[in-house]
Every structure is written in C-alpha cells, then in structure tokens.
PDB file of N, CA and C in Angstrom:
ATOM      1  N   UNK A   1       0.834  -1.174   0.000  1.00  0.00           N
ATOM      2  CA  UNK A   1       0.000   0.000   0.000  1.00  0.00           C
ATOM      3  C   UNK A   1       0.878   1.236   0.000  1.00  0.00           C
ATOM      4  N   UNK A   2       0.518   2.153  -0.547  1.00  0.00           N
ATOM      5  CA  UNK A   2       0.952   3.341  -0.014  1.00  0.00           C
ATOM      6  C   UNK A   2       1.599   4.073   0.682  1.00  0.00           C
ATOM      7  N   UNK A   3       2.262   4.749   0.831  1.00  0.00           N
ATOM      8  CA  UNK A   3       2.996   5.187   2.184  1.00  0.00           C
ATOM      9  C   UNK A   3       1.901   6.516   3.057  1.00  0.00           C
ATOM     10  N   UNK A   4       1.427   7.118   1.504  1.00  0.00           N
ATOM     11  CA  UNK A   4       0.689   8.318   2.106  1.00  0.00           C
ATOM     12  C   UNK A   4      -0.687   7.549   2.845  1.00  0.00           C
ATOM     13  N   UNK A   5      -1.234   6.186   2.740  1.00  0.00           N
ATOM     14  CA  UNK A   5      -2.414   6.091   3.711  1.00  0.00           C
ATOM     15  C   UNK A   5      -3.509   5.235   2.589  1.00  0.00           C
ATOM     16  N   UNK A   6      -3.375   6.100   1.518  1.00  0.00           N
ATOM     17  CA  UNK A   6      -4.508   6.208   0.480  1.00  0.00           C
ATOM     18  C   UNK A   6      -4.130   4.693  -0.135  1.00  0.00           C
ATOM     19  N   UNK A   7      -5.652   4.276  -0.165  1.00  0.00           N
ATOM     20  CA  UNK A   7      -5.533   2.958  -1.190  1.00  0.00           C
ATOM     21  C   UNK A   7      -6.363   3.364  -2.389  1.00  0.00           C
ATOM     22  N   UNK A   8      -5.280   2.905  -3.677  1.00  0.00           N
ATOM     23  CA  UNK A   8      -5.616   3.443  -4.895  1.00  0.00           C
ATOM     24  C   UNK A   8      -6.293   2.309  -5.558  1.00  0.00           C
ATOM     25  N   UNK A   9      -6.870   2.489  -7.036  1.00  0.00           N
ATOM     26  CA  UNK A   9      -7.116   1.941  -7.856  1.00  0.00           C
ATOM     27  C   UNK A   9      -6.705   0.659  -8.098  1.00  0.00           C
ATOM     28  N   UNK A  10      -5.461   1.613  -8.574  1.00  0.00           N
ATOM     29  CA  UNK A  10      -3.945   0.630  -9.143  1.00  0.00           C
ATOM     30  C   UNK A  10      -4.032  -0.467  -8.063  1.00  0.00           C
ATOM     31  N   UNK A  11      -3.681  -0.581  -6.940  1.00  0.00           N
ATOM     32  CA  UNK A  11      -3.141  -0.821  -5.552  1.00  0.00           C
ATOM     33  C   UNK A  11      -4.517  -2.518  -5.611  1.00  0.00           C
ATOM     34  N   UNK A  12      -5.914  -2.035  -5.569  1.00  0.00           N
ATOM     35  CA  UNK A  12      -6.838  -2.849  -5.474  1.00  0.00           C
ATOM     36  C   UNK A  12      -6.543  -3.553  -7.032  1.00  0.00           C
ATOM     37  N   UNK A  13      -6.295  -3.060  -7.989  1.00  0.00           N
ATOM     38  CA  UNK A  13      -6.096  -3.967  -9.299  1.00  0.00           C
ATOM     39  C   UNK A  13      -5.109  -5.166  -9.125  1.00  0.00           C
ATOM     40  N   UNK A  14      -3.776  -4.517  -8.530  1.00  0.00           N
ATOM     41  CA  UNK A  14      -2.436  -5.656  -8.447  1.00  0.00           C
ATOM     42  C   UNK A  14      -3.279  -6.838  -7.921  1.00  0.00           C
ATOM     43  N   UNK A  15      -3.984  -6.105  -6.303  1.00  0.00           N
ATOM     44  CA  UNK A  15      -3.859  -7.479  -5.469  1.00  0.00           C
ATOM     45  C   UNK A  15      -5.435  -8.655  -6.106  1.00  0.00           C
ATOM     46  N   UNK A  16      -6.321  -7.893  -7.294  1.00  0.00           N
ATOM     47  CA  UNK A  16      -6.816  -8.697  -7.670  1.00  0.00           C
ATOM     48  C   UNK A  16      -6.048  -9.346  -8.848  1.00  0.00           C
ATOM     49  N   UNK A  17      -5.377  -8.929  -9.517  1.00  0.00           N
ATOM     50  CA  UNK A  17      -4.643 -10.006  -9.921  1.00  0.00           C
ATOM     51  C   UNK A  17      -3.865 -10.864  -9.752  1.00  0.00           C
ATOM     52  N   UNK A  18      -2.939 -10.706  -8.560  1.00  0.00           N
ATOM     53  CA  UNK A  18      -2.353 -11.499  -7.365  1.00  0.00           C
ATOM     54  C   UNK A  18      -3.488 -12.797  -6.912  1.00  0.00           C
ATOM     55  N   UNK A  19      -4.282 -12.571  -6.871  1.00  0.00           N
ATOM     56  CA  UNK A  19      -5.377 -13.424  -5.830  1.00  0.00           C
ATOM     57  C   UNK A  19      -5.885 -14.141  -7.222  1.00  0.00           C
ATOM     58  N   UNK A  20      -6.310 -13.871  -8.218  1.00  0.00           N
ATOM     59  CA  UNK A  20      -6.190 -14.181  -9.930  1.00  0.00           C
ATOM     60  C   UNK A  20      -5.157 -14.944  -9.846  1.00  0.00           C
ATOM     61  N   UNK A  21      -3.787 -14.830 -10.098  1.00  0.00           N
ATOM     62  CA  UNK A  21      -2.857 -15.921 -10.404  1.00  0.00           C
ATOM     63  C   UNK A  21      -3.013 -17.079  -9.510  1.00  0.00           C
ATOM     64  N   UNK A  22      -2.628 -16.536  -8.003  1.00  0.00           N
ATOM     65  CA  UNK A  22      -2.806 -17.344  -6.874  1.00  0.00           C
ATOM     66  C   UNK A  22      -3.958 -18.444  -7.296  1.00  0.00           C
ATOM     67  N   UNK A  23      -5.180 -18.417  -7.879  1.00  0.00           N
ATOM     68  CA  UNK A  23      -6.419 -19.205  -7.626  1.00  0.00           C
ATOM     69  C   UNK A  23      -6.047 -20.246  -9.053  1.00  0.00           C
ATOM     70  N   UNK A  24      -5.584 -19.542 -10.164  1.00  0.00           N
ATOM     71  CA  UNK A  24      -5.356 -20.369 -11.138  1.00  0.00           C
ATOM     72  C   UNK A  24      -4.164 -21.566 -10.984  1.00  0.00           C
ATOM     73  N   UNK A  25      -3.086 -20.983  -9.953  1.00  0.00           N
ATOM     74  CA  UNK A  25      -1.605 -21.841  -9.540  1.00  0.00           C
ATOM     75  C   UNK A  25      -2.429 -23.286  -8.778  1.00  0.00           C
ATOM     76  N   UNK A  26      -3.171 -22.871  -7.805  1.00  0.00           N
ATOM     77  CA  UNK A  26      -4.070 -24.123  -7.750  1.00  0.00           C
ATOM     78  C   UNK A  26      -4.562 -25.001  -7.835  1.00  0.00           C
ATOM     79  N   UNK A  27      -5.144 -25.278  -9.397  1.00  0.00           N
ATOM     80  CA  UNK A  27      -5.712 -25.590 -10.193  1.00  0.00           C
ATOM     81  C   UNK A  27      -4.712 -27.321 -10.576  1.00  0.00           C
ATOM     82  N   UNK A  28      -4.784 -28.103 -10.221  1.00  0.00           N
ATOM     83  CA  UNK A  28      -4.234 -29.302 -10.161  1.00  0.00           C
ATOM     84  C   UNK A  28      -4.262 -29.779 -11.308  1.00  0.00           C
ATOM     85  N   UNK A  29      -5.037 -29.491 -12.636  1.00  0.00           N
ATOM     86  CA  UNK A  29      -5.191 -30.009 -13.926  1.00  0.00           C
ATOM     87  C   UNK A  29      -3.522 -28.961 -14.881  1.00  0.00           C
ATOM     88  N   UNK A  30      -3.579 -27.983 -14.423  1.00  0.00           N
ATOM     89  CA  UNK A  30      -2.422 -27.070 -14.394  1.00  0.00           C
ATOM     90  C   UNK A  30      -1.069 -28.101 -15.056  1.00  0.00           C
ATOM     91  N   UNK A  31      -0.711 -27.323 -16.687  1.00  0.00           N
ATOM     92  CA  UNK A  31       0.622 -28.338 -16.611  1.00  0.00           C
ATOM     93  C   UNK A  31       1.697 -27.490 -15.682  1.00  0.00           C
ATOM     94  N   UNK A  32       2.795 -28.044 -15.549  1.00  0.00           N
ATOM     95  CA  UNK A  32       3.748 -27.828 -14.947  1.00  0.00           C
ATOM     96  C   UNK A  32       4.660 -26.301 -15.218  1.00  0.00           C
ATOM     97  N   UNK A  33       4.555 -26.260 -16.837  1.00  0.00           N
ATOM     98  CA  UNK A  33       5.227 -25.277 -16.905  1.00  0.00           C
ATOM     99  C   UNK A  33       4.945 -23.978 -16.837  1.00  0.00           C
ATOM    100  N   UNK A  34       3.313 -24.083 -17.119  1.00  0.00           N
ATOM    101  CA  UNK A  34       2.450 -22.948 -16.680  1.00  0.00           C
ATOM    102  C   UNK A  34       2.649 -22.967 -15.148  1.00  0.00           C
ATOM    103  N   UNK A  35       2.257 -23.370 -14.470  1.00  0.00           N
ATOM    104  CA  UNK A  35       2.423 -23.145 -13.031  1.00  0.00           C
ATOM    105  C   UNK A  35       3.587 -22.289 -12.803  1.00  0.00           C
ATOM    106  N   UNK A  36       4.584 -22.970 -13.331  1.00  0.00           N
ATOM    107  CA  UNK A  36       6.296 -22.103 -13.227  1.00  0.00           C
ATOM    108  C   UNK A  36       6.216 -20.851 -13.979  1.00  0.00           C
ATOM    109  N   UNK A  37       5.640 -20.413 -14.577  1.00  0.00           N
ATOM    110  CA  UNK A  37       5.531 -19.563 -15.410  1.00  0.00           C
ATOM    111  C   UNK A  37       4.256 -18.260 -14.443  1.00  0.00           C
ATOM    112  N   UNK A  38       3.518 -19.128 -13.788  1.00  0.00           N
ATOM    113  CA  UNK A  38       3.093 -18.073 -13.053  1.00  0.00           C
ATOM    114  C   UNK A  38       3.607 -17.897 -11.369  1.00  0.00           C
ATOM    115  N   UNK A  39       3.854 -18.939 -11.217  1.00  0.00           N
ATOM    116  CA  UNK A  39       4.947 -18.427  -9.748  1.00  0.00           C
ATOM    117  C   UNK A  39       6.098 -17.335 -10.197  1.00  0.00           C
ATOM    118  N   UNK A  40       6.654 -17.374 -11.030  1.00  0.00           N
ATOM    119  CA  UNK A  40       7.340 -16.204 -11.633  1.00  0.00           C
ATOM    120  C   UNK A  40       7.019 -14.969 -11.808  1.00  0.00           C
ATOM    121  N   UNK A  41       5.846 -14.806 -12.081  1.00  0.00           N
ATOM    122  CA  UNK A  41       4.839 -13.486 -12.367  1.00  0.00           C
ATOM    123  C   UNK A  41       4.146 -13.462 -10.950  1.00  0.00           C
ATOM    124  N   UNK A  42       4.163 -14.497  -9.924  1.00  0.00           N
ATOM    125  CA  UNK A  42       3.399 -13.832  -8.527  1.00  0.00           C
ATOM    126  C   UNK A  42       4.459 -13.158  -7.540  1.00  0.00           C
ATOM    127  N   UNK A  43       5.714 -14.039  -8.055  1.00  0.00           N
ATOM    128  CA  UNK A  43       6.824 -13.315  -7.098  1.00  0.00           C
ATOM    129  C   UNK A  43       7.271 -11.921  -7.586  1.00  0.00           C
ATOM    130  N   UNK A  44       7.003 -11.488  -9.024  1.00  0.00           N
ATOM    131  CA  UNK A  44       7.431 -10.182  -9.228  1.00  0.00           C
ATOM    132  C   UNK A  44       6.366  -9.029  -8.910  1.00  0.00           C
ATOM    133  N   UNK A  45       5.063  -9.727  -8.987  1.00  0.00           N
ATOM    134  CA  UNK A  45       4.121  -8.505  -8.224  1.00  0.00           C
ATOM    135  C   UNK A  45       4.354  -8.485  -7.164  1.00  0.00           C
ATOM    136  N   UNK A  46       4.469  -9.779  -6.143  1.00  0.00           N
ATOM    137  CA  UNK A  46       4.806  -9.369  -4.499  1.00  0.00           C
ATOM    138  C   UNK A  46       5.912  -8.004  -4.555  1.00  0.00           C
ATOM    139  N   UNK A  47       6.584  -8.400  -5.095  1.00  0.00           N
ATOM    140  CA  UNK A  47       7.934  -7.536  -5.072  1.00  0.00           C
ATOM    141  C   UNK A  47       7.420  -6.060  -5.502  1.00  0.00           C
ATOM    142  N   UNK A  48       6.950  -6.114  -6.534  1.00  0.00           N
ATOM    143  CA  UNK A  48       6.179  -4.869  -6.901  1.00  0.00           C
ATOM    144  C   UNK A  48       5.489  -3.912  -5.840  1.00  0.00           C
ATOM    145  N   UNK A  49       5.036  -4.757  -5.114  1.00  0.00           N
ATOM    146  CA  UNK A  49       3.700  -4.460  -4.182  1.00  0.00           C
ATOM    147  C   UNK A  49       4.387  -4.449  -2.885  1.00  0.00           C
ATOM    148  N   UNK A  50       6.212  -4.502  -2.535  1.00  0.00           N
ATOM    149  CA  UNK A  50       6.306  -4.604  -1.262  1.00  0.00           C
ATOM    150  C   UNK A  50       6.165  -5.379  -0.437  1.00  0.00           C
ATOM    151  N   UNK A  51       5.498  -6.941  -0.907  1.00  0.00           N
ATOM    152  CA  UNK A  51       4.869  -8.117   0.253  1.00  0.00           C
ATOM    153  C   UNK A  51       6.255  -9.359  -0.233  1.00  0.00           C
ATOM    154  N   UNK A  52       7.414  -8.957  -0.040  1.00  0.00           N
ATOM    155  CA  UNK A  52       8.499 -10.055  -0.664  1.00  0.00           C
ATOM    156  C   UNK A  52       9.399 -10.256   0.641  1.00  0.00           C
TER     157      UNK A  52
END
C-alpha cells in the first residue's frame, strides 16, 4: 500500500490479480510449466507491491 495512507485503484487492481494468479496456480489439472511460469509473475508482483 501506499505510504501516504490512500488505497488506490492501481493498488486494489495488483492485489486482484495477485489473488487471480494465486487461484489459477491451484488448479491441479495445471501443466507444470504454466504453473512455473506463473509463480514467476506472482513473485514479481509481491515484489512490486512490497509483500516479498
């Protein structure tokens, strides 16, 4: 979040797409390399977002 307090747009978009990847990584029918392919893209939004 923010430093100034304010939760933005942007801010609620990341973490629905965060919670989006997260639900699809799940998904046990999932091949393998997709999975790796999105643990890659969840660790760079954490990072994005400060939660790393």
């Amino acid at each position: 979040m923010s430093s100034a307090g304010k939760y933005t747009c942007t801010e609620y978009r990341e973490e629905m797409v965060l919670l989006g990847l997260k639900r699809r990584i799940a998904d046990p029918a999932l091949p393998e390399k997709e999975k790796q392919v999105l643990k890659e893209r969840i660790s760079q939004l954490e990072q994005e977002m400060g939660m790393d």
